[in-house]
Protein backbone atom coordinates (compact mmCIF):
# COMPACT_ATOMS: atom_id res chain seq x y z
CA UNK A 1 -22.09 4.26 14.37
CA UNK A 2 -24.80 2.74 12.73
CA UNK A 3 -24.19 -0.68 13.86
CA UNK A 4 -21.59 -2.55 15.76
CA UNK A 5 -19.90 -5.94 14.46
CA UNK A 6 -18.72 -8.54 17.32
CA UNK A 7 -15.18 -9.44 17.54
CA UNK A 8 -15.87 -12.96 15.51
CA UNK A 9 -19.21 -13.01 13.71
CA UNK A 10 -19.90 -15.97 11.70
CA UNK A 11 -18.46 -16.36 8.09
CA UNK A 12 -21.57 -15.66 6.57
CA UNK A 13 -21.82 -12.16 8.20
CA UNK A 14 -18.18 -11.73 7.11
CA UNK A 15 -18.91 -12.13 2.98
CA UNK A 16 -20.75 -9.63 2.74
CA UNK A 17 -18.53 -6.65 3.71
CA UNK A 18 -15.65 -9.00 2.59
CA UNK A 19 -16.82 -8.53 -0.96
CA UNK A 20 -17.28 -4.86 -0.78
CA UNK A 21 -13.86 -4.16 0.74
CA UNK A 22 -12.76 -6.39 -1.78
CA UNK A 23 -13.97 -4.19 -4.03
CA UNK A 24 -12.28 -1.10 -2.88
CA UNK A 25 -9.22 -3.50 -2.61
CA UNK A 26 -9.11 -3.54 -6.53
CA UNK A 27 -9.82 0.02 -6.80
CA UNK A 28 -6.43 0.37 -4.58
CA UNK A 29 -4.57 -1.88 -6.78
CA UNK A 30 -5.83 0.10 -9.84
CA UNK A 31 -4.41 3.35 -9.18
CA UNK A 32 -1.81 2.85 -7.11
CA UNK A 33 0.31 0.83 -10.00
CA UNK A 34 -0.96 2.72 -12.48
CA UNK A 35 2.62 4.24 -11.32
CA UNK A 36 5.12 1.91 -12.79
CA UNK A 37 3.76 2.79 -16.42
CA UNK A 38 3.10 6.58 -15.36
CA UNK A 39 7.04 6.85 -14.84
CA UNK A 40 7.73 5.65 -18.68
CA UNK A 41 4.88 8.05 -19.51
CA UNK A 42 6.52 11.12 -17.96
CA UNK A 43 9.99 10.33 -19.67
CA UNK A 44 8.75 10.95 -22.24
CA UNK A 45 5.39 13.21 -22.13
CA UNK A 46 7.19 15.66 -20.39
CA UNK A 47 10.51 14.67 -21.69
CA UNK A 48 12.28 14.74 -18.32
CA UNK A 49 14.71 12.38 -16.86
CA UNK A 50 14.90 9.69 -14.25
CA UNK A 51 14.90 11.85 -11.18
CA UNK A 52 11.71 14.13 -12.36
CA UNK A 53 10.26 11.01 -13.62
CA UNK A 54 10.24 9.36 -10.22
CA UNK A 55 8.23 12.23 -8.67
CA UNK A 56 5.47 10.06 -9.39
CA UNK A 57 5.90 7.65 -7.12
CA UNK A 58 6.99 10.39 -4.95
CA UNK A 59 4.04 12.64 -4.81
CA UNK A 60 1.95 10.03 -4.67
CA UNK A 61 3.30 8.07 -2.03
CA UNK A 62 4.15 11.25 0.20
CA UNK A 63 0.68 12.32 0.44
CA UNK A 64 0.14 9.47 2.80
CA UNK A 65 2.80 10.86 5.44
CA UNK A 66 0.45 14.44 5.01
CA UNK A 67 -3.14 13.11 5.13
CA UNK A 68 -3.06 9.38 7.01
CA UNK A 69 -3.43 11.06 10.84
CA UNK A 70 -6.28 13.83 9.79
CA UNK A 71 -7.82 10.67 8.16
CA UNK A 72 -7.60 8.91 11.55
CA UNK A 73 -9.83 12.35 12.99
CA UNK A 74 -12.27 11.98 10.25
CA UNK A 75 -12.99 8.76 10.67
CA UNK A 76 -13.52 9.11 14.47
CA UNK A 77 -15.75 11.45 13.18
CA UNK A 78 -17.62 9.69 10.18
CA UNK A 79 -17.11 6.33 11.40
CA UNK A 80 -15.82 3.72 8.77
CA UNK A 81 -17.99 3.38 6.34
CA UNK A 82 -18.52 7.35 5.55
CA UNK A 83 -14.62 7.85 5.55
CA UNK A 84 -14.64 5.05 2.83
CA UNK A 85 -17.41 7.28 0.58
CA UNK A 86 -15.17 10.13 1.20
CA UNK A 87 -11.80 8.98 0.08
CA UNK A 88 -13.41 7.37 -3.48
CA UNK A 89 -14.69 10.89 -3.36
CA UNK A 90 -11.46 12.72 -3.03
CA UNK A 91 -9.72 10.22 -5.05
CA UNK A 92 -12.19 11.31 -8.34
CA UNK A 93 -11.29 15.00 -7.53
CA UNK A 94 -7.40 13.60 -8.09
CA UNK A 95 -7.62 11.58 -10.90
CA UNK A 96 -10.13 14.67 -12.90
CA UNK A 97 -6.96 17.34 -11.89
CA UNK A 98 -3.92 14.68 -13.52
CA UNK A 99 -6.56 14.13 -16.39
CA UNK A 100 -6.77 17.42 -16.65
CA UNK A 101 -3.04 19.02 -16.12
CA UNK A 102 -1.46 16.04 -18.47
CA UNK A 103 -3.44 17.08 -21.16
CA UNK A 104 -2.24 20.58 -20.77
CA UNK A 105 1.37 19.04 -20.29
CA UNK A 106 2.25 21.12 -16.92
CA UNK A 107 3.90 18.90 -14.98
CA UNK A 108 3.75 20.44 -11.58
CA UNK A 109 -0.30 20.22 -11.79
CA UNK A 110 -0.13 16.52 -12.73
CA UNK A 111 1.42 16.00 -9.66
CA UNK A 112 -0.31 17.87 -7.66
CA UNK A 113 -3.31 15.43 -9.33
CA UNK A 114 -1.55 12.58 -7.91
CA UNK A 115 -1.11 13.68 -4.45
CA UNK A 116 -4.54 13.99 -4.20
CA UNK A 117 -5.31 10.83 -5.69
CA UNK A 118 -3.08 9.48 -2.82
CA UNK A 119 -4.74 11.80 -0.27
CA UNK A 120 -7.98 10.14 -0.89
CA UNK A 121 -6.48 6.80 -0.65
CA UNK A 122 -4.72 7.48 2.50
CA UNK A 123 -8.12 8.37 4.17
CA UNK A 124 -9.70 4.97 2.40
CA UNK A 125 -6.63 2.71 3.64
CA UNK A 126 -6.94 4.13 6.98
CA UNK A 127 -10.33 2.75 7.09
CA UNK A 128 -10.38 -0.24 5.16
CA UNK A 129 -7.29 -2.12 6.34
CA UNK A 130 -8.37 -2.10 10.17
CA UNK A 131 -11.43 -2.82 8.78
CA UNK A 132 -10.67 -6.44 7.43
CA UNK A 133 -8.01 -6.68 9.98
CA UNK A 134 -10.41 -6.69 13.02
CA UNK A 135 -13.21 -8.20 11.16
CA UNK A 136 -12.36 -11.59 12.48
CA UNK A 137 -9.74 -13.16 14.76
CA UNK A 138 -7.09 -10.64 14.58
CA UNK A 139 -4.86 -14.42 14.38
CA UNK A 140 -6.35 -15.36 11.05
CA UNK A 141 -6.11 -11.21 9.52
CA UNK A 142 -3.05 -12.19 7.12
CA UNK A 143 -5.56 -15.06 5.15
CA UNK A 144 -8.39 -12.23 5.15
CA UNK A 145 -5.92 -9.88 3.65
CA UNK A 146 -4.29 -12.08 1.59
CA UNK A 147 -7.60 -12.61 -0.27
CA UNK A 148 -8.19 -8.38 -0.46
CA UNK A 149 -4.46 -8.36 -1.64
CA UNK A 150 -5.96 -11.06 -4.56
CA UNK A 151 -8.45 -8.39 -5.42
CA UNK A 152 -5.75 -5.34 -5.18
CA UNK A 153 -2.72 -7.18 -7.81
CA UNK A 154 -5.77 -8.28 -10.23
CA UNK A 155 -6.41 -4.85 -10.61
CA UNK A 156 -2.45 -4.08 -10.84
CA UNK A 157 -1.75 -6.49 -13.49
CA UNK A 158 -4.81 -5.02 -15.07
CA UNK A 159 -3.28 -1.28 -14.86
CA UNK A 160 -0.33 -1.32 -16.82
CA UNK A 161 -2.10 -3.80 -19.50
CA UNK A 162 -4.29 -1.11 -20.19
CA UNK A 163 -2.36 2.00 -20.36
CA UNK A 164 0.07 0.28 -22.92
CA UNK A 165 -2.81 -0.96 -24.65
CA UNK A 166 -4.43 2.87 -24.96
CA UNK A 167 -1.66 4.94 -23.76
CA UNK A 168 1.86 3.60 -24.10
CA UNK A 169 1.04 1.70 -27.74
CA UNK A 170 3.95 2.18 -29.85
CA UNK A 171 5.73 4.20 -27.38
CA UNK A 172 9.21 3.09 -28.71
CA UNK A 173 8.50 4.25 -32.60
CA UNK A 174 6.98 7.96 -31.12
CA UNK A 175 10.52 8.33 -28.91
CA UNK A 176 12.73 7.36 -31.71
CA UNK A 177 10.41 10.17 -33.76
CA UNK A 178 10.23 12.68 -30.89
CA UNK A 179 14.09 12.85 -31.16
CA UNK A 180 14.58 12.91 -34.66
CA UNK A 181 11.65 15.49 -35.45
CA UNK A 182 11.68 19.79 -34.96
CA UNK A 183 10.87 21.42 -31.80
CA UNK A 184 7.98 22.48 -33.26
CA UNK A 185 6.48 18.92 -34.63
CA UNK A 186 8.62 17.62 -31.36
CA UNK A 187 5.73 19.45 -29.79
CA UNK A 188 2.81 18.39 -31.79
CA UNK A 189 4.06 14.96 -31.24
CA UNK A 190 4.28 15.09 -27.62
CA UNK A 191 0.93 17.22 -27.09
CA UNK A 192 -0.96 14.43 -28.82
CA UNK A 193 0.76 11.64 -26.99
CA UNK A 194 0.10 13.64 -23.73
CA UNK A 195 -3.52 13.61 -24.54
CA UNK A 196 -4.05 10.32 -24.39
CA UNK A 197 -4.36 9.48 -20.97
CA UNK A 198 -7.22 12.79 -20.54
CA UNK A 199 -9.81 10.43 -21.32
CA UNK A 200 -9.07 7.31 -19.36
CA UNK A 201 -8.84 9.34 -16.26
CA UNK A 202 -11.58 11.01 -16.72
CA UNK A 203 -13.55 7.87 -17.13
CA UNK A 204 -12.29 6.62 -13.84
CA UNK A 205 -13.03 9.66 -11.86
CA UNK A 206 -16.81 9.01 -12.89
CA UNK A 207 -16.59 5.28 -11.91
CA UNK A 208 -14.77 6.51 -8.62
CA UNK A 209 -17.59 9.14 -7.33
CA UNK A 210 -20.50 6.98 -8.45
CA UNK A 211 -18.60 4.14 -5.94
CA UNK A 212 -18.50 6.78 -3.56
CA UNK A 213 -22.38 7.41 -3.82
CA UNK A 214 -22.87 3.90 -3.62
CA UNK A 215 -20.52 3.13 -0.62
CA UNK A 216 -22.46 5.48 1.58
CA UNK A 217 -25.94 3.87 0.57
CA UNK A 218 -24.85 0.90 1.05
CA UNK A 219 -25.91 -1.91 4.31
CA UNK A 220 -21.83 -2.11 4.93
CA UNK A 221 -21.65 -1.99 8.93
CA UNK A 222 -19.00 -0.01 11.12
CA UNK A 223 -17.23 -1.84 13.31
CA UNK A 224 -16.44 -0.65 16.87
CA UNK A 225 -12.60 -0.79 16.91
CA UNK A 226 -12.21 -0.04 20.87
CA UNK A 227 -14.30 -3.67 21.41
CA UNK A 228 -13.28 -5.48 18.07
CA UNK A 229 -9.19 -5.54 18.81
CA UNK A 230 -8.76 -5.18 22.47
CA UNK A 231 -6.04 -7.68 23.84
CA UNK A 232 -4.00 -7.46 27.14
CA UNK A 233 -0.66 -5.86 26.23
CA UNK A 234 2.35 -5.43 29.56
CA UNK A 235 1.29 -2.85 31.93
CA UNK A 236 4.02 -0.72 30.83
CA UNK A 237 2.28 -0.85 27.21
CA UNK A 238 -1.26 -0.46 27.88
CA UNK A 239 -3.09 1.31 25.10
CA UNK A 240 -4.21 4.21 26.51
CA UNK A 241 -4.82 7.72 24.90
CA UNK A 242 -2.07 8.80 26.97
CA UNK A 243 0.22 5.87 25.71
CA UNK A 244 0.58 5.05 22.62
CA UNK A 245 4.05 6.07 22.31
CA UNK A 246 4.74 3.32 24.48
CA UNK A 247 3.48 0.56 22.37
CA UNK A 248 6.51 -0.60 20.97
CA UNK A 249 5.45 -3.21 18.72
CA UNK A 250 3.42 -1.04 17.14
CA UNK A 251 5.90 1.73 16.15
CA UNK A 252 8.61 -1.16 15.13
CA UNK A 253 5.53 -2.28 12.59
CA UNK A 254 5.66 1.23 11.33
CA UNK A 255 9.00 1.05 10.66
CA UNK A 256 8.62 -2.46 9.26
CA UNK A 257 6.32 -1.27 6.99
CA UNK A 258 7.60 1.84 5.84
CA UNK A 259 10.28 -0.21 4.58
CA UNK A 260 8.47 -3.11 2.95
CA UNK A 261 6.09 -0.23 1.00
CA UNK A 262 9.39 0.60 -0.01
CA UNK A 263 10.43 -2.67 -1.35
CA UNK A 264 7.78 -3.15 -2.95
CA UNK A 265 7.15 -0.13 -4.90
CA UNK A 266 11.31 -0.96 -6.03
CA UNK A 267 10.06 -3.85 -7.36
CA UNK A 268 6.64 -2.78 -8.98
CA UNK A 269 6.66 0.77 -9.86
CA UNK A 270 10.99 1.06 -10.47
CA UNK A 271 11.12 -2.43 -12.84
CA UNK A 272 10.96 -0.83 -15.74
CA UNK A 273 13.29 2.00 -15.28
CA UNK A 274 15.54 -0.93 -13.70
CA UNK A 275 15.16 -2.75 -16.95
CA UNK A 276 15.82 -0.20 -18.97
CA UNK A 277 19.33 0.18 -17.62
CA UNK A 278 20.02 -2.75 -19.34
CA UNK A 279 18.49 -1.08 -22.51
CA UNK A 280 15.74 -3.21 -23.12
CA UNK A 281 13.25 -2.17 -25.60
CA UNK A 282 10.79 0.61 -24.22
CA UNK A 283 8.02 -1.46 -25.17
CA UNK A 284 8.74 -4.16 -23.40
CA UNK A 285 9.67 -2.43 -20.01
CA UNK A 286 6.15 -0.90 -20.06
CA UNK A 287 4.91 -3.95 -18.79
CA UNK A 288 7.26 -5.36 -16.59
CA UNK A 289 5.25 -4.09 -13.72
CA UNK A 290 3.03 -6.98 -14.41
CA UNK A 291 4.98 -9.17 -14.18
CA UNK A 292 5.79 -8.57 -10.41
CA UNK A 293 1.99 -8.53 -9.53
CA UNK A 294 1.81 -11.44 -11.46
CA UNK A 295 4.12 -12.94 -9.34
CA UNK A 296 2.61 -10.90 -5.87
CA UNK A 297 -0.72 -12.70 -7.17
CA UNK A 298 0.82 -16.09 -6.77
CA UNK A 299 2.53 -15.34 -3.15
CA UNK A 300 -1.40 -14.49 -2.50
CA UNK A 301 -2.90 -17.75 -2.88
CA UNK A 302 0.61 -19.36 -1.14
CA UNK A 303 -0.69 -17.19 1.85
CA UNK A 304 -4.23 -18.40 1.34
CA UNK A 305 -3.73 -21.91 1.35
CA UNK A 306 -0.78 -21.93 4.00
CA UNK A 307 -1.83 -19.23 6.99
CA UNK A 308 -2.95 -19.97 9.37
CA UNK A 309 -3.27 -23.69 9.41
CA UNK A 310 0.16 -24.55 8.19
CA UNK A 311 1.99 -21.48 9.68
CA UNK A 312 1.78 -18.31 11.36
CA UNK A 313 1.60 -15.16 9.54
CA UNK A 314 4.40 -14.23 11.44
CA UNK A 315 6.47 -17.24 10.27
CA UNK A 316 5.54 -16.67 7.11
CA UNK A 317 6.77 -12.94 7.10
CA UNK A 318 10.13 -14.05 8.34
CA UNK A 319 10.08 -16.66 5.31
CA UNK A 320 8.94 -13.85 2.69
CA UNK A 321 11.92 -11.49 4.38
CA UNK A 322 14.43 -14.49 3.10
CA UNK A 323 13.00 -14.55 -0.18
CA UNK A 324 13.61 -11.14 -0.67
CA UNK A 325 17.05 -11.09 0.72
CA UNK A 326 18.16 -13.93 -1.83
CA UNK A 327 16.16 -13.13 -4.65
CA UNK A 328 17.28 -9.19 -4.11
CA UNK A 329 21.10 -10.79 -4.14
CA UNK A 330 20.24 -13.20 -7.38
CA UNK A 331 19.02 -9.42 -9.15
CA UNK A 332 22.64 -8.36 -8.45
CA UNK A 333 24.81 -11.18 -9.42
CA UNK A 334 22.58 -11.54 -13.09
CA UNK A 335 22.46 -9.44 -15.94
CA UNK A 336 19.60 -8.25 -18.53
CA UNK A 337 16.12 -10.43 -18.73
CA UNK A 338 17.47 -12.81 -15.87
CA UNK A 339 18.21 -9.64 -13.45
CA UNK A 340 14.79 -8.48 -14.44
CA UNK A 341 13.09 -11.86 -13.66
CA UNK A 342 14.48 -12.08 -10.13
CA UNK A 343 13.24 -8.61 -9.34
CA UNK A 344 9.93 -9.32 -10.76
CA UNK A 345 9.93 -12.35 -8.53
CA UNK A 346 10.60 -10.33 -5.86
CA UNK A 347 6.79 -9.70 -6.06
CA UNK A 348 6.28 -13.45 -4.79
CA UNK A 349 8.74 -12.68 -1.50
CA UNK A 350 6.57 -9.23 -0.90
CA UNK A 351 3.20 -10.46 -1.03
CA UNK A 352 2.40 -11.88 2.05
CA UNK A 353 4.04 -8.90 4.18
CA UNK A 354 1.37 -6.27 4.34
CA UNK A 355 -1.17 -8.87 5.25
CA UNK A 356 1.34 -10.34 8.25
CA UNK A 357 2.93 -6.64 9.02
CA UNK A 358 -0.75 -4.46 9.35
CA UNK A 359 -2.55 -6.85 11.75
CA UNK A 360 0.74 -7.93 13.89
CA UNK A 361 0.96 -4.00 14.16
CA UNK A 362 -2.40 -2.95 15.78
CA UNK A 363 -2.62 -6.22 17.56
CA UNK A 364 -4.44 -5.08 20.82
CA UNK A 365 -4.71 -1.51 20.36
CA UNK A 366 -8.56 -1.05 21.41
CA UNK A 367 -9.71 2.23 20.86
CA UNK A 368 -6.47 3.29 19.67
CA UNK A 369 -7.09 0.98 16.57
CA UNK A 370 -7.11 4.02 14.07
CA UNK A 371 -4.93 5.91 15.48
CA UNK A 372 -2.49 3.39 15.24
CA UNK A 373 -4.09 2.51 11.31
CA UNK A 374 -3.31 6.14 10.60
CA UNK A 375 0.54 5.83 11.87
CA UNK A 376 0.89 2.62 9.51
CA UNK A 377 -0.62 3.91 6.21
CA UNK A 378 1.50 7.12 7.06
CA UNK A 379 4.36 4.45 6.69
CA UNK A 380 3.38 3.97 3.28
CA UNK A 381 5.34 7.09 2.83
CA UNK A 382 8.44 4.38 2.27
CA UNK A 383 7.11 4.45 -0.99
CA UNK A 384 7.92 7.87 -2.03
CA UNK A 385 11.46 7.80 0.01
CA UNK A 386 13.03 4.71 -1.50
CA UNK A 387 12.52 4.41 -4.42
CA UNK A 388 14.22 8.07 -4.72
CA UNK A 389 17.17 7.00 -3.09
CA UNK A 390 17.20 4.54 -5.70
CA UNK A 391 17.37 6.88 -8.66
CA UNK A 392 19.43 9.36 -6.91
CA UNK A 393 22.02 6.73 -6.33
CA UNK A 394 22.39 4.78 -9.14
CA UNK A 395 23.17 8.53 -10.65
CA UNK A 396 26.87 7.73 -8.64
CA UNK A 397 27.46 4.14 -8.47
CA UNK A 398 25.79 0.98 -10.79
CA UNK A 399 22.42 0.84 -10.94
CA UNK A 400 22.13 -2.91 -9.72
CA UNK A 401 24.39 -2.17 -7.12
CA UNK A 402 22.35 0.67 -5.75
CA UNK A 403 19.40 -1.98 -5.84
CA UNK A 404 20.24 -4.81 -4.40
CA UNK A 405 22.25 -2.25 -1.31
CA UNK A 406 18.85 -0.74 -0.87
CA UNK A 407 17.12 -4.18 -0.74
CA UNK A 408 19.07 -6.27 1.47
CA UNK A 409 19.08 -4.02 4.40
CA UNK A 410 14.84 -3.80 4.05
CA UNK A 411 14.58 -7.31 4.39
CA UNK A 412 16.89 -8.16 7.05
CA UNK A 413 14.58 -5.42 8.88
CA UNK A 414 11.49 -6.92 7.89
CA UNK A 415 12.80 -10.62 8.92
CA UNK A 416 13.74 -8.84 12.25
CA UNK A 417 10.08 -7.92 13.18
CA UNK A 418 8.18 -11.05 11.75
CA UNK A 419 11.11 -13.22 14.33
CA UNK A 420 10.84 -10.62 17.16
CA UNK A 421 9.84 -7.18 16.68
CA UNK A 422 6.10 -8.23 16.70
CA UNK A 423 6.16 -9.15 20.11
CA UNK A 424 8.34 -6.57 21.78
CA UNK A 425 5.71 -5.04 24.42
CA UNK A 426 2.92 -8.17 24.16
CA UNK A 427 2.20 -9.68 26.89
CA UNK A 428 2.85 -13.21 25.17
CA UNK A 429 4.23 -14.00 21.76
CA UNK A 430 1.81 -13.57 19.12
């Protein structure tokens, strides 16, 4: 590696590379809930229903379970900073192939364009979250994150602004004319609506390989994992090559956040399909993703201003896991704009849990740092699997129902780990 960073430089060494990550931070946010609105765009570009639609979420989601441990071996290889250049790179290849298939309406090639738009994000998260993790004291990683997750829901109330500004405009007029018209204008109608979003993705693949060029230029150091986040751990947990199936706070934290990716993707990318249960007009659900990030972007500055110096991130997890319990109950026991509400605000409960979750995860882990990275954004899987539970049960009982049994259980997980599960195998509570 070309350089090596100590395990707390001074703030002014930390900007720097703050800003940059930052940087790819927003880039995450971006694409990734670019989904929410891509799920109302498949309804109706490909004119399938609820189940096909939520292969979005699906493919891309599932490509981190595929990709996250080879990323771990390439950046072993490349160290940090390359693997960074590489993902933007592999993430332009993925956006150019959905541009591309969308615009020729064949659905199976879109996805395949967004699993490797998650491919190339799995390799990028596998470097970039240790990255700001170990930065500083691993203690203070939740306020560091918190201010990359600022950077990531800008972006994601940015996303679905702009697609139903150039995209989704007027969706509700062209589905009440899709179904009324001939199956030949039908598909006229739909080819032209499909061809919308060629463009804009074409545009960001650009914007995503020149970042990639400009990533691997750049003065961004490496840092040394094995010397950066080494902490004494119970002899029976030492993190060896040989052990890190016996890390058990580790693999609960991959559990943890398997299930909290989950959650969260329910409440960002699912909203709108939620809200259109209650039939709500088509476009207004287009933006209801928004409004959860909106609400994830305040939860962000709560973190900011209250971790570490009023309390722990761990605290605060178990404090977020309540919110989401109640909030997932108050969902249930409303109807229409108020259900709606309370799962947007479910984006308040969820933001400070990947910030507490990733660091409390690979606390002490040495040279097994990304290794153990690679195992938690493999977790990020949870966003493919629940979110198709979801829409597989509400097919069989009512859709709020199906929500808020999903839900519940998550959280009471989640509230498990930030009480205890974090400190199962430490030598001392964290």
């Amino acid at each position: 590696m070309a350089s090596t960073l100590a395990a707390t430089p001074s703030e002014r060494t930390h900007l720097g590379p703050m800003l940059i990550i930052g940087m790819l931070f927003f880039i995450f946010g971006f694409v990734t809930w670019l989904n929410g609105p891509l799920i109302t765009f498949v309804k109706l570009a490909f004119q399938v229903g609820d189940a096909y639609a939520f292969l979005v979420p699906f493919a891309f989601y599932i490509s981190y379970l595929v990709f996250s441990l080879p990323a771990s071996i390439i950046l072993r290889r490349t160290g940090m900073k390359m693997g960074m250049a590489l993902g933007l790179f592999v993430m332009a290849i993925g956006a150019v192939l959905f541009g591309q298939f969308v615009a020729a309406r064949v659905f199976a090639g879109a996805l395949t364009g967004l699993f490797v738009l998650g491919a190339g994000l799995s390799l990028l998260q596998t470097a970039s979250n240790p990255y700001i993790s170990i930065l500083g004291p691993i203690d203070s990683a939740a306020q560091r994150i918190a201010f990359m997750g600022i950077c990531n829901k800008v972006a994601g109330i940015l996303a679905p602004l702009l697609i139903g500004t150039l995209v989704l405009n007027g969706i509700g007029d062209l589905d009440q004319k899709v179904k009324a018209a001939d199956p030949a204008a039908r598909e006229l109608l739909l080819n032209e609506f499909a061809a919308k979003v060629h463009a804009p993705y074409l545009v960001m693949a650009g914007i995503l390989a020149v970042l990639a060029i400009w990533i691997a230029r750049s003065s961004l150091p490496d840092i040394e994992a094995g010397t950066a986040n080494s902490a004494p751990v119970r002899a029976g947990a030492t993190a060896t090559r040989a052990s890190i199936l016996r890390v058990p706070h580790l693999w609960l934290g991959v559990l943890c956040l398997f299930l909290y990716v989950g959650v969260e993707v329910m409440a960002g990318d699912a909203i709108g399909t939620y809200g259109a249960s209650f039939h709500l007009p088509l476009d207004q659900t287009k933006f209801f993703t928004a409004f959860t990030l909106t609400a994830m972007l305040l939860g962000y500055f709560a973190g900011l201003l209250l971790i570490p110096r009023i309390v722990s991130q761990q605290r605060y997890l178990a404090i977020s896991a309540v919110l989401g319990v109640l909030f997932s109950v108050g969902a249930f026991l409303t109807h229409g704009y108020v259900s709606v509400g309370f799962v947007a605000s479910l984006g308040f409960a969820n933001a400070m849990m990947w910030p507490a979750i990733f660091p409390l995860a690979i606390k002490g882990l040495g040279s097994l740092t990304e290794r153990g990275s690679a195992l938690l954004i493999m977790a990020i899987a949870g966003g493919a699997v629940v979110p198709q539970l979801f829409v597989h049960l509400k097919e069989h009982i009512d859709f709020q129902l199906a929500f808020m049994l999903l839900m519940v259980p998550c959280y009471l997980y989640i509230l498990y780990y930030g009480l205890a599960g974090h400190r199962v195998g430490q030598q001392r509570p964290g």
